[in-house]
PDB file of N, CA and C in Angstrom:
ATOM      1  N   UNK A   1       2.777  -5.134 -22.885  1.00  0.00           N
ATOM      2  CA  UNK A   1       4.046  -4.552 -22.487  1.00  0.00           C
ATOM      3  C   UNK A   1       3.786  -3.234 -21.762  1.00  0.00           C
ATOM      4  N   UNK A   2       4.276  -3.100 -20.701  1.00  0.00           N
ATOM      5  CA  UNK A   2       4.438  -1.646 -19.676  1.00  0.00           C
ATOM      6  C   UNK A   2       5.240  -0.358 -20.630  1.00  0.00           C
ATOM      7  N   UNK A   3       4.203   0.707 -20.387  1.00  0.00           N
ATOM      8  CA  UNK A   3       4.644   1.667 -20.873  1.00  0.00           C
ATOM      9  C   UNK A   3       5.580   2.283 -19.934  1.00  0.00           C
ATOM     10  N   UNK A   4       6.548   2.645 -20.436  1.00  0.00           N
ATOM     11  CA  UNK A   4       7.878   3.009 -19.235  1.00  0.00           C
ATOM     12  C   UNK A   4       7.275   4.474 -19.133  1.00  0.00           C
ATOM     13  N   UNK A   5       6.539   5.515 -20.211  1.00  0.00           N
ATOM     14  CA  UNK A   5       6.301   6.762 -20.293  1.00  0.00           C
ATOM     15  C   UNK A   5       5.241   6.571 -18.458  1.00  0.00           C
ATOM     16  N   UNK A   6       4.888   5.610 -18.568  1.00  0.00           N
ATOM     17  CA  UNK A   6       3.811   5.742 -17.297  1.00  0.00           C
ATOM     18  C   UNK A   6       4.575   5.799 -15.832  1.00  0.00           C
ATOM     19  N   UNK A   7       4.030   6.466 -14.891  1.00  0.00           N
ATOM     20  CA  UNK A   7       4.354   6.098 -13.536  1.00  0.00           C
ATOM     21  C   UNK A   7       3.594   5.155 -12.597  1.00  0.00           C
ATOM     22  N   UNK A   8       4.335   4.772 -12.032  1.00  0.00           N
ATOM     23  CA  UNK A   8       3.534   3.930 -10.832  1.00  0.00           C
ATOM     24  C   UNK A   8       2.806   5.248  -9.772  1.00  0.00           C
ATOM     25  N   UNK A   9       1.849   4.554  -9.796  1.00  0.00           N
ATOM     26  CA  UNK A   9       1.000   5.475  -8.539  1.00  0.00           C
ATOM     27  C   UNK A   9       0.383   4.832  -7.145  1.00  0.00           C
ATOM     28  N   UNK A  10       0.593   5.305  -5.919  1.00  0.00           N
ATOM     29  CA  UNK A  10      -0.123   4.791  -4.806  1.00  0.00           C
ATOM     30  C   UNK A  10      -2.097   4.650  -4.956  1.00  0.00           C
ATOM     31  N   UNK A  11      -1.686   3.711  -4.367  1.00  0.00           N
ATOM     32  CA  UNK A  11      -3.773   3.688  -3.978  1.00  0.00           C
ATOM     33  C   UNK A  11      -3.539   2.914  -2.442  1.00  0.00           C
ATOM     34  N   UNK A  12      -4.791   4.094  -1.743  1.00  0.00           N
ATOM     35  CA  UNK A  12      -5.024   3.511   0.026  1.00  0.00           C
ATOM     36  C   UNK A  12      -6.038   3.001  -0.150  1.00  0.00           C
ATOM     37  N   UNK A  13      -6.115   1.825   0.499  1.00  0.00           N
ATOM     38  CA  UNK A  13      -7.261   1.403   0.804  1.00  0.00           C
ATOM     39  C   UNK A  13      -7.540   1.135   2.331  1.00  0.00           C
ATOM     40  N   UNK A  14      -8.924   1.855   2.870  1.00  0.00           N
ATOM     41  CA  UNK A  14      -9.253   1.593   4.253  1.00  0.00           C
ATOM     42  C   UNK A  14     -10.066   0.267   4.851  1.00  0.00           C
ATOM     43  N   UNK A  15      -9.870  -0.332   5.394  1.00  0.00           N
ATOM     44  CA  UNK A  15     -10.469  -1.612   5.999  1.00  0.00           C
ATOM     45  C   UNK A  15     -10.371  -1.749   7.649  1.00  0.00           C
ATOM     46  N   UNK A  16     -11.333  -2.231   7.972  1.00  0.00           N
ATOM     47  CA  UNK A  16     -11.963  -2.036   9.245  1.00  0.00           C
ATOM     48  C   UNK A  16     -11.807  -3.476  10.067  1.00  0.00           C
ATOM     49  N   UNK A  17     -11.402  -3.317  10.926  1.00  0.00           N
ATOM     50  CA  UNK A  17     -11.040  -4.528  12.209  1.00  0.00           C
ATOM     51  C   UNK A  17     -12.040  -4.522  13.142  1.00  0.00           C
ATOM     52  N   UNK A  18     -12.872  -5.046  13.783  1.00  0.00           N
ATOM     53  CA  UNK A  18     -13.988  -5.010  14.632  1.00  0.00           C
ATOM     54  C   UNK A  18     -13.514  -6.151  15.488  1.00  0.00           C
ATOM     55  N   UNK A  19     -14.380  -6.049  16.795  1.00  0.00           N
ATOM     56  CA  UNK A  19     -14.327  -6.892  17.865  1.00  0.00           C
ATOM     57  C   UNK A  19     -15.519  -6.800  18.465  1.00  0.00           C
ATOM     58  N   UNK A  20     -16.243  -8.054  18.368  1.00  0.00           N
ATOM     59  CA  UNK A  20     -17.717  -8.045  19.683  1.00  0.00           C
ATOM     60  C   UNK A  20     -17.495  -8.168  20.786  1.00  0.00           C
ATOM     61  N   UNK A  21     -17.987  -7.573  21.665  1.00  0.00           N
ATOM     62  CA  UNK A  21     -17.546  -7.810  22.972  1.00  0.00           C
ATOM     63  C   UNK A  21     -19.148  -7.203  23.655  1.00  0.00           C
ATOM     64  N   UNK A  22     -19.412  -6.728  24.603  1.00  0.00           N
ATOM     65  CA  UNK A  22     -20.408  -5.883  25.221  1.00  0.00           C
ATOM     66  C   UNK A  22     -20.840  -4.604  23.878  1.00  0.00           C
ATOM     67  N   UNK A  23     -19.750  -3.984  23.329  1.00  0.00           N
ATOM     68  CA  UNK A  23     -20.097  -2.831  22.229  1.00  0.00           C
ATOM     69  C   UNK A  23     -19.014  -3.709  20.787  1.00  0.00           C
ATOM     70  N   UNK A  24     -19.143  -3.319  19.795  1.00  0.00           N
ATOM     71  CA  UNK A  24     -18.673  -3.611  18.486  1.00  0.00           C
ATOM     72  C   UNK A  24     -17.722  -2.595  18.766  1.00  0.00           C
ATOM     73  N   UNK A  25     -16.208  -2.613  18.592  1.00  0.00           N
ATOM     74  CA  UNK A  25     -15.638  -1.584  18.101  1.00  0.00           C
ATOM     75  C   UNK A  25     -14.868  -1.863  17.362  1.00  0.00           C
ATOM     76  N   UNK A  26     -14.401  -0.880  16.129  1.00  0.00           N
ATOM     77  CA  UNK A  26     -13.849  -1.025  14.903  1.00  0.00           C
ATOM     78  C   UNK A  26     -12.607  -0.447  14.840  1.00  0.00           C
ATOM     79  N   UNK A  27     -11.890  -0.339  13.955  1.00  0.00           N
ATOM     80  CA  UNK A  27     -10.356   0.525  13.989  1.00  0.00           C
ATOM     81  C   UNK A  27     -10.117   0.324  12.672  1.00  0.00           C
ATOM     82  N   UNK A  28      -9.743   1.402  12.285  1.00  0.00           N
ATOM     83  CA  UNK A  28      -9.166   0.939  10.435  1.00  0.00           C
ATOM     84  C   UNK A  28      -7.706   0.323  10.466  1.00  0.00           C
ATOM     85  N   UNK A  29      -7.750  -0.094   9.074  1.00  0.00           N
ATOM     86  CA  UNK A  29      -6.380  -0.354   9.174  1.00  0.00           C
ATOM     87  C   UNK A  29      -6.361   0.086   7.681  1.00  0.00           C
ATOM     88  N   UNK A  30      -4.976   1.069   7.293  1.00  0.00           N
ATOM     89  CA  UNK A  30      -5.046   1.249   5.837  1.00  0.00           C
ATOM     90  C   UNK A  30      -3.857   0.550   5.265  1.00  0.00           C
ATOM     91  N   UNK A  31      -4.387   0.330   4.175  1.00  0.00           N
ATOM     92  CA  UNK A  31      -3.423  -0.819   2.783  1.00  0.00           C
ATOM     93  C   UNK A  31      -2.630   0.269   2.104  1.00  0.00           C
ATOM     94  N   UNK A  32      -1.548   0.445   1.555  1.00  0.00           N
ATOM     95  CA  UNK A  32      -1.041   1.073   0.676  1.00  0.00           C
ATOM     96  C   UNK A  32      -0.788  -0.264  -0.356  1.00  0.00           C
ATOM     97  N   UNK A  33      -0.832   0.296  -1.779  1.00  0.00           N
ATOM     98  CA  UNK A  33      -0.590  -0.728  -2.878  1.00  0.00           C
ATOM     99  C   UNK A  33       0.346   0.581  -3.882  1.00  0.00           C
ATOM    100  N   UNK A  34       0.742  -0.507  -4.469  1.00  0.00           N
ATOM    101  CA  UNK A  34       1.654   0.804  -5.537  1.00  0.00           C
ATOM    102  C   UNK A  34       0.935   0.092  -7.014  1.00  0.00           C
ATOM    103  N   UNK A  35       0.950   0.736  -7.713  1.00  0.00           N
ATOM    104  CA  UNK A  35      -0.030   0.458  -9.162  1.00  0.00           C
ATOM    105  C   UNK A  35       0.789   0.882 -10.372  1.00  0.00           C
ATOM    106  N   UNK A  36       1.447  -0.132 -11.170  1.00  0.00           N
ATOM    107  CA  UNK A  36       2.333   0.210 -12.206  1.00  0.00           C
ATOM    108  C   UNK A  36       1.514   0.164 -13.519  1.00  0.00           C
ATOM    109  N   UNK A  37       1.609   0.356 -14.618  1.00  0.00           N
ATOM    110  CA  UNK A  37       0.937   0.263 -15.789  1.00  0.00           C
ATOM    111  C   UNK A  37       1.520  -1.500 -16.208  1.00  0.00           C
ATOM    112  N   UNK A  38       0.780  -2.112 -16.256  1.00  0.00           N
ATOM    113  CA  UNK A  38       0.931  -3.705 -17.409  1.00  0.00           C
ATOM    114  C   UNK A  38       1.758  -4.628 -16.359  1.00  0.00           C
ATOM    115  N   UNK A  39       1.440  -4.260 -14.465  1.00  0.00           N
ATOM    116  CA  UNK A  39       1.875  -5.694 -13.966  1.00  0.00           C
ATOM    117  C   UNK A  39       0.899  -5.397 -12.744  1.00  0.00           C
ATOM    118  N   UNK A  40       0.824  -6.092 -12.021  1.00  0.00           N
ATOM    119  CA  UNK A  40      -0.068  -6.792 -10.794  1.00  0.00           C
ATOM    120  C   UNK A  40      -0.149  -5.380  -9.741  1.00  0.00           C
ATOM    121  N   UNK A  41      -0.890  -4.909  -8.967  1.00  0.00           N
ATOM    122  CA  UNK A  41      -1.143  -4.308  -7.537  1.00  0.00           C
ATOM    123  C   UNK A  41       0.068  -4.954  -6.924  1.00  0.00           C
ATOM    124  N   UNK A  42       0.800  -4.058  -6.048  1.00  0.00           N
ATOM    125  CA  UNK A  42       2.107  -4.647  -4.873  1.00  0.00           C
ATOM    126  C   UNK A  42       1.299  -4.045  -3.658  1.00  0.00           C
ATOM    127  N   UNK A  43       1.199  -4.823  -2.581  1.00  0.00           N
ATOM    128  CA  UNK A  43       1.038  -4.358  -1.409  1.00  0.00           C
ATOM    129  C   UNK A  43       2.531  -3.785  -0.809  1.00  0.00           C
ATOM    130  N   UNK A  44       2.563  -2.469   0.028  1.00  0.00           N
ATOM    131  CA  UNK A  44       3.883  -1.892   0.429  1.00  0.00           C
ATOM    132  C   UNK A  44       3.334  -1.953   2.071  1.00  0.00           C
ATOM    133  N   UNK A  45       4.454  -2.230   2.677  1.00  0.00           N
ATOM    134  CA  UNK A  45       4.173  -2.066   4.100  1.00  0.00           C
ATOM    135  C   UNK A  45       4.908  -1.406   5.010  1.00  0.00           C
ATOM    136  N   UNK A  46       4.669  -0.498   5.977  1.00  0.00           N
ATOM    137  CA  UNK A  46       5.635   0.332   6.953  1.00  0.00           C
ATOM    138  C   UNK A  46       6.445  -0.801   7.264  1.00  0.00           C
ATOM    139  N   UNK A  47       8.213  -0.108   7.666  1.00  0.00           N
ATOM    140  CA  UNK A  47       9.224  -0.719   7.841  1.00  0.00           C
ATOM    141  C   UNK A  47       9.787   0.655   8.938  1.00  0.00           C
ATOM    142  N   UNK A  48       9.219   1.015   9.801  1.00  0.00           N
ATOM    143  CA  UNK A  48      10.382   2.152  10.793  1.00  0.00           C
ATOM    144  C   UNK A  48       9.948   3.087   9.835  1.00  0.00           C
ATOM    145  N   UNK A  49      10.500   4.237   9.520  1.00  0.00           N
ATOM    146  CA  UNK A  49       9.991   5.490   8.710  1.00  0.00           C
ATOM    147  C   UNK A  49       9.761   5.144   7.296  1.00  0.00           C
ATOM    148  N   UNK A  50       9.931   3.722   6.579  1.00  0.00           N
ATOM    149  CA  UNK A  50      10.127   3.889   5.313  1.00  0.00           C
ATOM    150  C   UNK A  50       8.938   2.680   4.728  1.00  0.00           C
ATOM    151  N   UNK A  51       8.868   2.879   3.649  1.00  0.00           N
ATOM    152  CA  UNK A  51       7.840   1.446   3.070  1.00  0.00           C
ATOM    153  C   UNK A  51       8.880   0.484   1.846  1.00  0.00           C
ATOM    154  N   UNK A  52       7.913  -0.769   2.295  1.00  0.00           N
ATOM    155  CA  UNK A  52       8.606  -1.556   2.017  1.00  0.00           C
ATOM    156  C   UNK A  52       7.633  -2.680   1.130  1.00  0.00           C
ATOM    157  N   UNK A  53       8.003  -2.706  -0.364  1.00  0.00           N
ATOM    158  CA  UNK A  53       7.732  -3.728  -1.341  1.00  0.00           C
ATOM    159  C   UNK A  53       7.632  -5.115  -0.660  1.00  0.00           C
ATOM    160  N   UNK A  54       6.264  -5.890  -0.089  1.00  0.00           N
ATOM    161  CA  UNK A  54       6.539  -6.733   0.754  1.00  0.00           C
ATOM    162  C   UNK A  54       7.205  -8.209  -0.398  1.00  0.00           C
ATOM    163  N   UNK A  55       6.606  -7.532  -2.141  1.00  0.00           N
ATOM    164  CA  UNK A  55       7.333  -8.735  -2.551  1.00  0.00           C
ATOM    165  C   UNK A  55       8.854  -8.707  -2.980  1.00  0.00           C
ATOM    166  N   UNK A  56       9.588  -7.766  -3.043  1.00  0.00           N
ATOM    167  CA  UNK A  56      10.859  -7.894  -3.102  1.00  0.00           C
ATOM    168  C   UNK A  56      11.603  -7.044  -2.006  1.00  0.00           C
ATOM    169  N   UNK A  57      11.044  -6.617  -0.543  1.00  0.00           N
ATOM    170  CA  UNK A  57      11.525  -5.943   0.410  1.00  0.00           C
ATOM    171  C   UNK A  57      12.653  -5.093  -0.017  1.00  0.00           C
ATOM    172  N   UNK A  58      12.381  -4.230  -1.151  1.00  0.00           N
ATOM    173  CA  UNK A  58      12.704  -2.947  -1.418  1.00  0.00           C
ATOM    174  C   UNK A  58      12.285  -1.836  -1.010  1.00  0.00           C
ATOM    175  N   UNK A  59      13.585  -0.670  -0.847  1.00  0.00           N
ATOM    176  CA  UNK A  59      12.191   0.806  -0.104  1.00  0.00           C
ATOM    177  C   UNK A  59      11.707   1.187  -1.499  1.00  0.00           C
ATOM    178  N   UNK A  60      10.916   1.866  -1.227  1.00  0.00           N
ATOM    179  CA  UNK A  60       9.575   2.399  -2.230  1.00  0.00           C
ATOM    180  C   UNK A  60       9.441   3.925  -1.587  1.00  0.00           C
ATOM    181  N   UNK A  61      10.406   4.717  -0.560  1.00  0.00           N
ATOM    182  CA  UNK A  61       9.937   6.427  -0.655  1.00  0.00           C
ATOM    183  C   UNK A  61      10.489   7.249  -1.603  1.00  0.00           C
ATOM    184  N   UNK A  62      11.475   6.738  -2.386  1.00  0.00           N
ATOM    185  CA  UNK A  62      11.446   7.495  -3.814  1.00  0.00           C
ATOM    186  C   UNK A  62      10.424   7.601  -4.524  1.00  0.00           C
ATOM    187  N   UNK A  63       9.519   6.439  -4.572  1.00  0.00           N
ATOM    188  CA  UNK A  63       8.285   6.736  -5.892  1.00  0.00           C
ATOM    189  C   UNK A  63       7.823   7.942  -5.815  1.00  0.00           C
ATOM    190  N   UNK A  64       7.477   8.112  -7.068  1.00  0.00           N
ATOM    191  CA  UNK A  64       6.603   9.369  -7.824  1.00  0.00           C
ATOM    192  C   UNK A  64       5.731   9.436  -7.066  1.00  0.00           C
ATOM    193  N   UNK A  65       5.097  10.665  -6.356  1.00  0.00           N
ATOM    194  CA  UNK A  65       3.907  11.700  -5.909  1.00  0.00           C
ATOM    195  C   UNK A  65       4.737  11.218  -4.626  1.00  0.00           C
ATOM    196  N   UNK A  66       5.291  10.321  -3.656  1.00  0.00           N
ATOM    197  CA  UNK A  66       5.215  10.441  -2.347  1.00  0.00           C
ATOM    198  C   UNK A  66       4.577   9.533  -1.326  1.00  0.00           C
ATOM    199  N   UNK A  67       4.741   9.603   0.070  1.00  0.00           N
ATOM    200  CA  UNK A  67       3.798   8.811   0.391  1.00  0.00           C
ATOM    201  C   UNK A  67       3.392   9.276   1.999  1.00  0.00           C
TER     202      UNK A  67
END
């Protein structure tokens, strides 16, 4: 059972896109996930200025610390 005393917290994760061509070039791309105590990682995704819970397309810029 989820401790309600807990907050959800962001975690970024950076990952890299590459292309061969004549030179390798790379570009990040970063993940935001939101991390609750006692349920699954949510991936959140930009929506225009705001993020968006891609599994219940809720905004998410209220959460705790920010983003």
């Amino acid at each position: 059972m989820p401790d309600p005393k807990k907050e959800c917290v962001l975690a970024k994760v950076t990952q890299f896109q590459c292309k061969r061509g004549k030179y390798i070039v790379c570009r990040p791309i970063e993940r935001l996930f939101k991390q609750c105590p006692g349920v699954p990682s949510v991936e959140l995704v930009q929506q225009g200025d705001s993020y968006v819970d891609i599994k219940t397309h809720s905004d998410v810029n209220g959460l705790e610390g920010g983003i």
